[in-house]
N, C-alpha and C. Protein backbone atom coordinates (compact mmCIF):
# COMPACT_ATOMS: atom_id res chain seq x y z
N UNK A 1 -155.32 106.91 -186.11
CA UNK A 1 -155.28 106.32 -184.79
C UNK A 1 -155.10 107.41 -183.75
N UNK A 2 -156.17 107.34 -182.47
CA UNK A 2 -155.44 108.60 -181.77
C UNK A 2 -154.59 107.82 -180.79
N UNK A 3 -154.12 108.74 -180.68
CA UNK A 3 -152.60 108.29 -179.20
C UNK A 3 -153.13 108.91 -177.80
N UNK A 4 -152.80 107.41 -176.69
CA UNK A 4 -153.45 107.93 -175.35
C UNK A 4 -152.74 109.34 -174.91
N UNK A 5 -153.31 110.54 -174.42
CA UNK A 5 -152.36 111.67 -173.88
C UNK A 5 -151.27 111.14 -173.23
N UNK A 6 -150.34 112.13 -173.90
CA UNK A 6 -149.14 112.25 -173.54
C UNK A 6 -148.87 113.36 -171.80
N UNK A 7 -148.34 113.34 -170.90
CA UNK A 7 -148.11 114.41 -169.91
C UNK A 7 -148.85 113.95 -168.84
N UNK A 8 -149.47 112.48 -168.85
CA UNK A 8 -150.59 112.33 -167.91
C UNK A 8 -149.86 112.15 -166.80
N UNK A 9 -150.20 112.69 -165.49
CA UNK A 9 -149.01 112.37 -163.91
C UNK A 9 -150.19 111.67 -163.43
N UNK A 10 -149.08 111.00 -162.95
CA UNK A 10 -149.20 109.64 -162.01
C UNK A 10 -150.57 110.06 -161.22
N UNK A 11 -150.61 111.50 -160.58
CA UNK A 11 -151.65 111.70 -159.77
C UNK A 11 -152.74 111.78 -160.74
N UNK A 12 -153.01 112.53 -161.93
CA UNK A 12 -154.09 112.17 -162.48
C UNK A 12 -154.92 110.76 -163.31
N UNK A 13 -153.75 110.19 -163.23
CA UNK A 13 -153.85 108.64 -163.33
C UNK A 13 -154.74 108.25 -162.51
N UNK A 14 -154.29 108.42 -161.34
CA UNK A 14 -154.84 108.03 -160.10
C UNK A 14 -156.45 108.15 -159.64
N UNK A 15 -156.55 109.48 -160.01
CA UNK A 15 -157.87 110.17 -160.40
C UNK A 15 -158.84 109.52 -160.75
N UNK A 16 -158.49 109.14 -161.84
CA UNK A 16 -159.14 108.66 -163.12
C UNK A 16 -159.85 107.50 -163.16
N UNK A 17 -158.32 106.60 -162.42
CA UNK A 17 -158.92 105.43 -161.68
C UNK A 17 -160.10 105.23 -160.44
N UNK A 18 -159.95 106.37 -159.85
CA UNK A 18 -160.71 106.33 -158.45
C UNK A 18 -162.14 106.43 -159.07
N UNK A 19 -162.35 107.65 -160.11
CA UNK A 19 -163.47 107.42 -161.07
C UNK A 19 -164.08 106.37 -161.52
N UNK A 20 -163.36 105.27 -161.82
CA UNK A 20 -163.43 104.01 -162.26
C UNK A 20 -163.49 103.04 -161.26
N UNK A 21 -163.58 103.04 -159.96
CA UNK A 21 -164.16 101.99 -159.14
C UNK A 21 -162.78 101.69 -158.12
N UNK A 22 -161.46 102.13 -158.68
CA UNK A 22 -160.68 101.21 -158.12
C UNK A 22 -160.44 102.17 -156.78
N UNK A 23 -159.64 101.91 -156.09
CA UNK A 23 -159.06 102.47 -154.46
C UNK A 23 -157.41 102.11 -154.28
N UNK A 24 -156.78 102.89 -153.78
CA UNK A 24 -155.23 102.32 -153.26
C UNK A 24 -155.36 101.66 -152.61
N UNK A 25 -154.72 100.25 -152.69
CA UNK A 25 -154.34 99.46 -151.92
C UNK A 25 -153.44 99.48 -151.38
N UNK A 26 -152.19 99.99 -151.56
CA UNK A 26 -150.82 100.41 -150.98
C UNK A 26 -149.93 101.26 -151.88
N UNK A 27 -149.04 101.48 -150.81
CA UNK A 27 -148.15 102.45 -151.60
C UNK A 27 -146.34 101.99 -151.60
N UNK A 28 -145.55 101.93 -152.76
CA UNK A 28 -144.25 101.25 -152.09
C UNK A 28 -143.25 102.41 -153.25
N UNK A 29 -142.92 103.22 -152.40
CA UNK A 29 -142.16 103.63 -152.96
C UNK A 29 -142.51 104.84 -154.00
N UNK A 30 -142.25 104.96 -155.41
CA UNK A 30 -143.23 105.82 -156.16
C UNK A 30 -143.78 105.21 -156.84
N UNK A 31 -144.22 103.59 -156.32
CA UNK A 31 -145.50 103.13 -157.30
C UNK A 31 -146.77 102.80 -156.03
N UNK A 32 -148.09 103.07 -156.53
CA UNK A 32 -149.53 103.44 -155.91
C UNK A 32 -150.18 101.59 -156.81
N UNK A 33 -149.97 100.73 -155.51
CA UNK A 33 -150.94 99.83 -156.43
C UNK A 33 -152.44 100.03 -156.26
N UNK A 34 -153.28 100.05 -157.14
CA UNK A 34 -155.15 100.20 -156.82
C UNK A 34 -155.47 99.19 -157.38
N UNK A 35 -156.48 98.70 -156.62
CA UNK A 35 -157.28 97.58 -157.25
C UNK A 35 -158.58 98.50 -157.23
N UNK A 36 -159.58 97.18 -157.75
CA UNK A 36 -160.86 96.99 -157.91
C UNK A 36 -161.49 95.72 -157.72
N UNK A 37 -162.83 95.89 -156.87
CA UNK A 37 -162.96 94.24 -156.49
C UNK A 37 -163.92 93.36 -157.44
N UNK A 38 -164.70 94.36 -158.40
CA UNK A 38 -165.65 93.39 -159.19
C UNK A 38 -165.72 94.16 -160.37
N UNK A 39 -165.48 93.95 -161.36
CA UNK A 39 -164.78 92.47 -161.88
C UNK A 39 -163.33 93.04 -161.15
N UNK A 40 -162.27 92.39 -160.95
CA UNK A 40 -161.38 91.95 -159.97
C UNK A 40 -160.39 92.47 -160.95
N UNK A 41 -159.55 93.84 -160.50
CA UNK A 41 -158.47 94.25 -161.11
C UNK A 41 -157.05 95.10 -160.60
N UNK A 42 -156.34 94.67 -160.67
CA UNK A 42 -155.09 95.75 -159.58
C UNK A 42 -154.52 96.29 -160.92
N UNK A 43 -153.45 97.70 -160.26
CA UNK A 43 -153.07 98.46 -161.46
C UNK A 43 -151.80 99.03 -160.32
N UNK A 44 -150.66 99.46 -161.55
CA UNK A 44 -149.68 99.55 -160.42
C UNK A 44 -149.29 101.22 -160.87
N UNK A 45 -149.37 102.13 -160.74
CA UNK A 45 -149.25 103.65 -160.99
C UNK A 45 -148.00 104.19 -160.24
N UNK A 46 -147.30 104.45 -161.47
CA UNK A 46 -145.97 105.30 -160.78
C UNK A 46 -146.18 106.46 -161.03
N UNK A 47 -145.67 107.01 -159.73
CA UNK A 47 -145.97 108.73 -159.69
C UNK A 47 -145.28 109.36 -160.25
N UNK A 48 -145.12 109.78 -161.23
CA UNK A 48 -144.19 110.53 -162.03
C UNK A 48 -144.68 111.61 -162.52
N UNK A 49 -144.32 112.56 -162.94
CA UNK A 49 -144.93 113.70 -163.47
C UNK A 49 -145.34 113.70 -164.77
N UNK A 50 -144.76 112.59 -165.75
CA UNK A 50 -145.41 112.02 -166.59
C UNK A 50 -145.64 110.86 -166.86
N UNK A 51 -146.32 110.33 -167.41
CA UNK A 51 -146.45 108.74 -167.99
C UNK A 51 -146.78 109.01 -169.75
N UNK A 52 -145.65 108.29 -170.01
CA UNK A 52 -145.95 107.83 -171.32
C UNK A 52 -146.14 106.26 -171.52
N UNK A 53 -147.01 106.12 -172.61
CA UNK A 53 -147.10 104.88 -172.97
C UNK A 53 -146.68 104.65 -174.46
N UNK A 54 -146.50 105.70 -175.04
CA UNK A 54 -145.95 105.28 -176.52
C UNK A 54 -147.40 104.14 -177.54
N UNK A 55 -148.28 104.01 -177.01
CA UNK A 55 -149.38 103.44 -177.39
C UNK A 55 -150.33 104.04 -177.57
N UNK A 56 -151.24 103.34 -179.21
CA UNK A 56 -152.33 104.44 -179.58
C UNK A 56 -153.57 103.62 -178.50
N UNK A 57 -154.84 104.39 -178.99
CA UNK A 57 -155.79 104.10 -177.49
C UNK A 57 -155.96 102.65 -178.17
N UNK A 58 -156.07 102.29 -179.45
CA UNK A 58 -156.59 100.62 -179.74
C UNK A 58 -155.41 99.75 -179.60
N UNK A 59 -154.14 100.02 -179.80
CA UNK A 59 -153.12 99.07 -179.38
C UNK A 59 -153.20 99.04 -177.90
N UNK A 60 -153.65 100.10 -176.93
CA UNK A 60 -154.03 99.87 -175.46
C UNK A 60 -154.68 99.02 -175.29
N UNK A 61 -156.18 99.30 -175.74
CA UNK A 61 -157.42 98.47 -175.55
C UNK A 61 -157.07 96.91 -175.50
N UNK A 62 -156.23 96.56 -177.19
CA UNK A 62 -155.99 95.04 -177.65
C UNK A 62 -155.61 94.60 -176.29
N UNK A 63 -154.01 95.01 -175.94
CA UNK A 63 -153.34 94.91 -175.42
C UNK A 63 -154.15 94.23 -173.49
N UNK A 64 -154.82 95.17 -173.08
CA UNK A 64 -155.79 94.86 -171.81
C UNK A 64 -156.88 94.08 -172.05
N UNK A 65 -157.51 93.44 -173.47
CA UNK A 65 -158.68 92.10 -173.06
C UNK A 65 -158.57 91.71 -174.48
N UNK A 66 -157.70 92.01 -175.62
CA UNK A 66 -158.09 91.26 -176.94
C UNK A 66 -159.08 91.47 -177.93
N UNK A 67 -159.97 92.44 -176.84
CA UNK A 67 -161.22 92.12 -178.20
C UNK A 67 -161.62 93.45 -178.44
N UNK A 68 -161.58 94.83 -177.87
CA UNK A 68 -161.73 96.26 -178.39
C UNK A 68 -162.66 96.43 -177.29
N UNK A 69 -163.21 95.70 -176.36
CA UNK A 69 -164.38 96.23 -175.82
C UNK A 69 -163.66 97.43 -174.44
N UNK A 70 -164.44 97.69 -173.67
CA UNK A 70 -164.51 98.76 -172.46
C UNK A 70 -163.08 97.47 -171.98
N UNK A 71 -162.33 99.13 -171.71
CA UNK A 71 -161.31 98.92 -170.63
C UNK A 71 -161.09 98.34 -169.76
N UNK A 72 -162.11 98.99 -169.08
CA UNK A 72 -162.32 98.92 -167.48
C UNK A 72 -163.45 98.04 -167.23
């Protein structure tokens, strides 16, 4: 199983997402919510210098639609 990277910051999170369609919608504090408007998705990103998730990439995947397909 691989495991999502470990060390990822909040800002390259962010990145990643912007890659992916979404935009900040606001900011409160050290969390960055971004959505996306089609198909219709918000995401809430805390800026931290790291993010862990302790999750491999297919317990991610399950976890966001059930069935293994694309993420995003």
């Amino acid at each position: 199983m691989t495991k999502l990277p470990r060390g990822l910051s909040g800002k390259k999170v962010i990145r990643a997402l912007r890659k992916a369609g979404f935009y900040i919608r606001r900011q409160k504090s050290s969390h960055v919510i971004m959505r996306r408007e089609d198909p219709f998705a918000q995401v809430v990103v805390p800026l931290h210098k790291s993010i862990d998730t302790g999750l491999t990439v297919e317990e991610f995947i399950e976890l966001c639609d059930g069935d293994n397909n694309s993420i995003l």
